[in-house]
N, C-alpha and C. Protein backbone atom coordinates (compact mmCIF):
# COMPACT_ATOMS: atom_id res chain seq x y z
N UNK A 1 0.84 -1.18 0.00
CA UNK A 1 0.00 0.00 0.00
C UNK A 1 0.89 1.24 0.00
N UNK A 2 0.28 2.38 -0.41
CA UNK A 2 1.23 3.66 -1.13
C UNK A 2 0.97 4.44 0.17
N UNK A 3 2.53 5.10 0.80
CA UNK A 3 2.49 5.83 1.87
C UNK A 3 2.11 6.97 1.49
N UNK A 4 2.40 7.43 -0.11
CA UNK A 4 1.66 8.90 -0.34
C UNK A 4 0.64 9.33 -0.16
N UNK A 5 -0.01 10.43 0.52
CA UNK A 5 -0.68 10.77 0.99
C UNK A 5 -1.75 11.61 -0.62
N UNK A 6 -3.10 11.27 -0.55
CA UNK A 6 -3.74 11.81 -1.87
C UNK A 6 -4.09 13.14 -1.54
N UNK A 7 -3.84 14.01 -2.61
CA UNK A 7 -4.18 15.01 -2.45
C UNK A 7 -5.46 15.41 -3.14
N UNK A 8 -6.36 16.67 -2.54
CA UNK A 8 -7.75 16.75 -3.15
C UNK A 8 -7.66 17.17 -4.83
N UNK A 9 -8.80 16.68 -5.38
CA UNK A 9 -8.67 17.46 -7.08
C UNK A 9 -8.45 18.52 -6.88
N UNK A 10 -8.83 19.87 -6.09
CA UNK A 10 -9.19 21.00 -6.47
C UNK A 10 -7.55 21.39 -6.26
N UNK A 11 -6.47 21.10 -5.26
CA UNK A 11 -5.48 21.19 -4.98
C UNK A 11 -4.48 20.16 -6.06
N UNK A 12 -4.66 19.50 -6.79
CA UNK A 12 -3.89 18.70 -7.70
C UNK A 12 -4.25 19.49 -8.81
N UNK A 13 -5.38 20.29 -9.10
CA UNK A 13 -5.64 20.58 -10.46
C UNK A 13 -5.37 22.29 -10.21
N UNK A 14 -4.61 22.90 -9.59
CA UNK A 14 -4.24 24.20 -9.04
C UNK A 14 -3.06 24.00 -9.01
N UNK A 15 -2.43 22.83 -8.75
CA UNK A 15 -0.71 22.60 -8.66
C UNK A 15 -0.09 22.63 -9.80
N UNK A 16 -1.05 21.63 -10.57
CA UNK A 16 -0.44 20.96 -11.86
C UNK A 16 -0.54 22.26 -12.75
N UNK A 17 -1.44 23.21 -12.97
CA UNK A 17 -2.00 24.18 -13.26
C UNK A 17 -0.89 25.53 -13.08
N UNK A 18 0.00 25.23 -12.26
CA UNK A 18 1.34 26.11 -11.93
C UNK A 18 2.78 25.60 -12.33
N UNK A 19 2.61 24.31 -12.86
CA UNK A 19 3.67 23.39 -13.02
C UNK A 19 3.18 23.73 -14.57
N UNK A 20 2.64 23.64 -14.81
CA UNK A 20 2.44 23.51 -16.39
C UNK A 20 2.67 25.09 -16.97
N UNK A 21 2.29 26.62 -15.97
CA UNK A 21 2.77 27.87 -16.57
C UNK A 21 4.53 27.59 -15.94
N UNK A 22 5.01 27.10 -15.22
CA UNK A 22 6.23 27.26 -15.10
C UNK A 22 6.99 26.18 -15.93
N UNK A 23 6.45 25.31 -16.55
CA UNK A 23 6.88 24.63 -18.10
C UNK A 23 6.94 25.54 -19.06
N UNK A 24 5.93 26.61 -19.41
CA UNK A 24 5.32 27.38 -20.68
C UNK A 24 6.74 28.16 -20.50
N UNK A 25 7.16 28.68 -19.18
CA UNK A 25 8.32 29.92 -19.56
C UNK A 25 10.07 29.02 -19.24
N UNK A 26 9.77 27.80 -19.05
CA UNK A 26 10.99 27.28 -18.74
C UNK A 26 12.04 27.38 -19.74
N UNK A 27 11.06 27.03 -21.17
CA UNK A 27 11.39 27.11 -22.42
C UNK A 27 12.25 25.29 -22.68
N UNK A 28 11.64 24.52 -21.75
CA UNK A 28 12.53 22.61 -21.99
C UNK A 28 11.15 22.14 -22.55
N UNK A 29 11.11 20.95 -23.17
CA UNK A 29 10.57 20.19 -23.30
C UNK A 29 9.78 19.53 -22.19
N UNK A 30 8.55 19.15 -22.48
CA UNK A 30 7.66 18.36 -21.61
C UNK A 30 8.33 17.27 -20.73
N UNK A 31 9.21 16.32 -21.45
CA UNK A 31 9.66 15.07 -21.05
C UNK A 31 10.99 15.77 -19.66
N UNK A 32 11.64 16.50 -20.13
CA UNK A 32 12.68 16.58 -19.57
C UNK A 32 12.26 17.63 -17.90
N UNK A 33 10.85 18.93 -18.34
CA UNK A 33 10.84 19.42 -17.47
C UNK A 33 9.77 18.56 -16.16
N UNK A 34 9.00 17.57 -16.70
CA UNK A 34 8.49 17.19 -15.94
C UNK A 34 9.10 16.07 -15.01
N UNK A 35 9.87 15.43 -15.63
CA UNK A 35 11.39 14.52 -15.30
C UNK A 35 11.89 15.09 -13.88
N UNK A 36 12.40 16.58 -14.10
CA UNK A 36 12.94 16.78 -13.50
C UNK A 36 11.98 17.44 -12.04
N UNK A 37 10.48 17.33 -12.43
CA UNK A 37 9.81 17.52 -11.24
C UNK A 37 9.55 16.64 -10.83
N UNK A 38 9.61 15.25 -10.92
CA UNK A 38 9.14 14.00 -10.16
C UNK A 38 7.80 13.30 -11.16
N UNK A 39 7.57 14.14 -11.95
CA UNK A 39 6.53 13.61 -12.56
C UNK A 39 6.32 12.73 -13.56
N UNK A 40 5.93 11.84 -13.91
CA UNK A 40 6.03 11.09 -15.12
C UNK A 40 5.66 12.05 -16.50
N UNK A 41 6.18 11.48 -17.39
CA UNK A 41 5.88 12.55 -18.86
C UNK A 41 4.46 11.97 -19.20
N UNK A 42 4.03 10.80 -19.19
CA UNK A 42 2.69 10.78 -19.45
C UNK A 42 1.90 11.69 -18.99
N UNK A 43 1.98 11.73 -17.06
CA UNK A 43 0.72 12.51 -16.26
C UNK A 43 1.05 14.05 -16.72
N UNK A 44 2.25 14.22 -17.17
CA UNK A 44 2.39 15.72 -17.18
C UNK A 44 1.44 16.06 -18.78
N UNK A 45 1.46 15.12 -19.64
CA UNK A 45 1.41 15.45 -20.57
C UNK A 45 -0.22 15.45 -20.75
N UNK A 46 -0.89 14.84 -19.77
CA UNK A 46 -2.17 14.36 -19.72
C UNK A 46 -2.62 15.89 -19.68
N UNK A 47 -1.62 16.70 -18.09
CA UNK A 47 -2.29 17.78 -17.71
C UNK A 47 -1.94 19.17 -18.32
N UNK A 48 -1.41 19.01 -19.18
CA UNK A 48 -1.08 19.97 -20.44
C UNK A 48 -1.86 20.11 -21.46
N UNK A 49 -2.51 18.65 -21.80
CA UNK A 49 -3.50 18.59 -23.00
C UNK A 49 -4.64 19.25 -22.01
N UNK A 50 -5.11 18.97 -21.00
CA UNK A 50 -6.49 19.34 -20.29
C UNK A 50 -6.70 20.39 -19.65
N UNK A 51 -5.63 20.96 -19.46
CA UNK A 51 -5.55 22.41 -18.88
C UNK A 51 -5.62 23.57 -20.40
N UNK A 52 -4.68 23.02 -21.15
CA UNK A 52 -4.78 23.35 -22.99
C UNK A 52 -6.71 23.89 -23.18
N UNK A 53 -7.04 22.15 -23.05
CA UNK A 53 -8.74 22.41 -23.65
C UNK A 53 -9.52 23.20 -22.72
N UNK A 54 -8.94 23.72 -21.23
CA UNK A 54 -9.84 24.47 -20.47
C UNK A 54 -9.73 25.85 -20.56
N UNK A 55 -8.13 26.01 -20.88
CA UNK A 55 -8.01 27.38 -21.87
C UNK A 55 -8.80 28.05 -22.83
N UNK A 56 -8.62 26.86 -23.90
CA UNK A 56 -10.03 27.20 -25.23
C UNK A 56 -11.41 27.06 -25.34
N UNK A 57 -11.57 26.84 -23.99
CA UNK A 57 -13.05 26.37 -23.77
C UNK A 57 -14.05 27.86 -23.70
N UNK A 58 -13.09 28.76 -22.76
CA UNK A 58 -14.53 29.92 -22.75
C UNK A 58 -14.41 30.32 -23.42
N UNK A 59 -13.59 31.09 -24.53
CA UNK A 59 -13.46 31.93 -25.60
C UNK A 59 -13.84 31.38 -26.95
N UNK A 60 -13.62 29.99 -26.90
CA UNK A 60 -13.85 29.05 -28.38
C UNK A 60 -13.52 29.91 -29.79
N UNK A 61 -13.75 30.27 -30.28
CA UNK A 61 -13.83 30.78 -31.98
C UNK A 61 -14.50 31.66 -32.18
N UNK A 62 -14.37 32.93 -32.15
CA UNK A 62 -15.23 33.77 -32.59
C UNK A 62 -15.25 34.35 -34.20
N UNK A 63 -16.83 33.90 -34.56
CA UNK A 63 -16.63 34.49 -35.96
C UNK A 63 -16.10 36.22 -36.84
N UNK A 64 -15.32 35.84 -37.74
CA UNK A 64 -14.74 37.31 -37.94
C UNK A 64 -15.21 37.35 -39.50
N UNK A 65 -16.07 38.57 -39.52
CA UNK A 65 -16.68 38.63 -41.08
C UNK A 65 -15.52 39.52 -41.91
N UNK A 66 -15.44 39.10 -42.99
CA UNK A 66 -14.73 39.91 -43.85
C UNK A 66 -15.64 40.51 -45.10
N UNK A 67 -15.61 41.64 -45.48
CA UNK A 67 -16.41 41.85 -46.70
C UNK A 67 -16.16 41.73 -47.81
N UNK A 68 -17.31 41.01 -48.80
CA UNK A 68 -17.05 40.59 -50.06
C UNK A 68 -16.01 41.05 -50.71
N UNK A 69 -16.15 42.23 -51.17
CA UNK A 69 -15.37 43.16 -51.88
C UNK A 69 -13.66 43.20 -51.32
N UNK A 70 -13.80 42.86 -50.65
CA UNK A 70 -12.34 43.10 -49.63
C UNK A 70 -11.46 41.78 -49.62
N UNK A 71 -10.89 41.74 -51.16
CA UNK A 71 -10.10 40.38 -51.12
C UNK A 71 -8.18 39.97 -50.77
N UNK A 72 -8.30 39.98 -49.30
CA UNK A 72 -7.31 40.03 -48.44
C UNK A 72 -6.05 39.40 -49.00
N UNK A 73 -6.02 38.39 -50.08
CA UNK A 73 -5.03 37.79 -50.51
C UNK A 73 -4.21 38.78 -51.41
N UNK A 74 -4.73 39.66 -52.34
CA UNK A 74 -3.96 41.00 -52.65
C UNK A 74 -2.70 41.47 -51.66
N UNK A 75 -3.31 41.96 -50.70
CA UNK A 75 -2.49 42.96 -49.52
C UNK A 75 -1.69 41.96 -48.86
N UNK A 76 -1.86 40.83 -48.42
CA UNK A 76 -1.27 39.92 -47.55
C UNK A 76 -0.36 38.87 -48.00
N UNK A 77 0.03 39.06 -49.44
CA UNK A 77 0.50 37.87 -50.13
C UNK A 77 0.20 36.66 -50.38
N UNK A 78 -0.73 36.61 -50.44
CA UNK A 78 -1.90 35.47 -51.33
C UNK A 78 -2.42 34.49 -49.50
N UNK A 79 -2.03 35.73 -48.59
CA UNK A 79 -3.04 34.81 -47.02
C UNK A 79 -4.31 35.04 -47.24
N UNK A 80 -4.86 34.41 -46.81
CA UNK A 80 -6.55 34.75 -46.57
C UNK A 80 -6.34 34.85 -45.34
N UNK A 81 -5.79 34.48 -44.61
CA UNK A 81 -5.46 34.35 -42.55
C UNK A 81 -4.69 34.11 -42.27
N UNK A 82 -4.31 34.62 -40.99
CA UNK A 82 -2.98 34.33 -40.25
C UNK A 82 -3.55 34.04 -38.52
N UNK A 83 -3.20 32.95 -38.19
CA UNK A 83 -3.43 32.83 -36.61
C UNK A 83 -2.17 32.73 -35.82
N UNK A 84 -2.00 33.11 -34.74
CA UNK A 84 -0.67 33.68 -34.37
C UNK A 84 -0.81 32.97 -32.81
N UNK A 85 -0.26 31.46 -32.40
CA UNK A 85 -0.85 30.47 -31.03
C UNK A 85 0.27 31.74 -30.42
N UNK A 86 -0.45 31.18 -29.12
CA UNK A 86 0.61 31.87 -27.92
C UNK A 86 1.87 31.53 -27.77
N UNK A 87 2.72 30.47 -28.25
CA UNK A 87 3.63 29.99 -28.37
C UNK A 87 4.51 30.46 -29.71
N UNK A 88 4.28 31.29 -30.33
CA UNK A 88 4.79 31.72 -31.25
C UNK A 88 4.73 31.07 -32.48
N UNK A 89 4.08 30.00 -33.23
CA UNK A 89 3.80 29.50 -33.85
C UNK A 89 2.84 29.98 -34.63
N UNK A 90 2.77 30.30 -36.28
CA UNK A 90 1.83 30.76 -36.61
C UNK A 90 1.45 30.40 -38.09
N UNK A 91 0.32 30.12 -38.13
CA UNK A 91 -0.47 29.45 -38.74
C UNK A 91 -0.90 30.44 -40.23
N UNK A 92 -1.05 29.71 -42.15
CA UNK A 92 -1.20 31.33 -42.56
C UNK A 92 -2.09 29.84 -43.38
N UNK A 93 -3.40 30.73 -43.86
CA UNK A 93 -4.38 30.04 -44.67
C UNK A 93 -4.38 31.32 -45.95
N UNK A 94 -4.32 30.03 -47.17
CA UNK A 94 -4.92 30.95 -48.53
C UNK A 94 -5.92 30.97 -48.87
N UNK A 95 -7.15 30.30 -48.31
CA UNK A 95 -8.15 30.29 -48.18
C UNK A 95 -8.99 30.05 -47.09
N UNK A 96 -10.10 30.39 -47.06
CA UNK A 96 -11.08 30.08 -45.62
C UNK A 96 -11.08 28.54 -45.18
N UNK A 97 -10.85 28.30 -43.80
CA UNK A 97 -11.27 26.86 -43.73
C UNK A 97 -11.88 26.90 -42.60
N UNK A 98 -13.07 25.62 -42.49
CA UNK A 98 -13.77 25.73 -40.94
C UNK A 98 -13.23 25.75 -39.89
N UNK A 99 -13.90 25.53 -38.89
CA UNK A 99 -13.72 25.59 -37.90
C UNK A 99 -13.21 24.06 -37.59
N UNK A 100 -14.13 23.32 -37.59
CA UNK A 100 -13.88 21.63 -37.51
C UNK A 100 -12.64 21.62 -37.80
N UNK A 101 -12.18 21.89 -39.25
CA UNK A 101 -10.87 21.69 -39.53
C UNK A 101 -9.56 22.35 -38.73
N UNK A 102 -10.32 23.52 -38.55
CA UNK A 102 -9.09 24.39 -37.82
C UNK A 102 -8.77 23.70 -36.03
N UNK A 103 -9.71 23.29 -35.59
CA UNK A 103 -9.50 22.19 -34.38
C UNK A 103 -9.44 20.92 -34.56
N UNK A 104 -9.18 20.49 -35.28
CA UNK A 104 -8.33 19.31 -35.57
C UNK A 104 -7.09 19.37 -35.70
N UNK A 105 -6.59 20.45 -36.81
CA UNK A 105 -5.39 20.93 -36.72
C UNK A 105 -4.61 21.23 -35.05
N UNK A 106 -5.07 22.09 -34.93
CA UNK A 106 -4.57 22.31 -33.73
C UNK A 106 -4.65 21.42 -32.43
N UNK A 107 -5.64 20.29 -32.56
CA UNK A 107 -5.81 19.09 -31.25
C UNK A 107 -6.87 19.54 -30.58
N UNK A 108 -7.52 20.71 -30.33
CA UNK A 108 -8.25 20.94 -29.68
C UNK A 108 -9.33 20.08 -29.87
C-alpha cells in the first residue's frame, strides 16, 4: 500500500495548473521538465493537454466577417489568414477553412 498521501482534485488541479505555466516559460521540453519535477511525462502530458482544452473552452472561436469586396489575398501575399498560437507558432491560410478543420489541426 502507497504511503503517499492523496491530495484533493481541487489542490492537484491548481498545482499541476502552476507546473504547467512554469513549463510554458521554462522554455525545456515536456519530457525533460516534468522529469525533473518527479513527474512522469505521461501525467504531465495528460495535464497539459487538459488544462490546454480548459483554456479554449470559454473563448472558443469567434466568428470574424470579412467583406465581399475586400479580397485580403492581394495585400497579404496570397493569405486569406494568419493565426498567431501563444507559443509563437503561426499558422497562414490561402483560403477560408472551418472551424472543424481548424480544431483538428490544432488538437483541440
Amino acid at each position: 500500500m502507497s504511503t503517499k498521501k492523496q491530495q484533493r482534485p481541487q489542490n492537484r488541479s491548481s498545482e499541476m495548473k502552476k507546473l504547467v505555466e512554469e513549463w510554458r516559460q521554462s522554455g525545456q521540453g515536456q519530457e525533460p521538465f516534468s522529469i525533473s519535477k518527479g513527474i512522469s511525462p505521461k501525467t504531465f502530458n495528460y495535464w497539459v493537454r487538459k488544462i490546454r482544452r480548459e483554456e479554449s473552452t470559454p473563448g472558443g472561436f469567434v466568428p470574424v466577417g470579412v467583406p465581399k469586396q475586400l479580397d485580403l489575398r492581394h495585400s497579404t501575399g496570397g493569405v486569406f489568414a494568419r493565426l498567431r498560437l501563444a507559443d509563437g507558432v503561426e499558422l497562414c491560410f490561402e483560403e477560408e477553412v472551418s472551424s472543424v478543420y481548424l480544431r483538428s489541426l490544432l488538437g483541440w
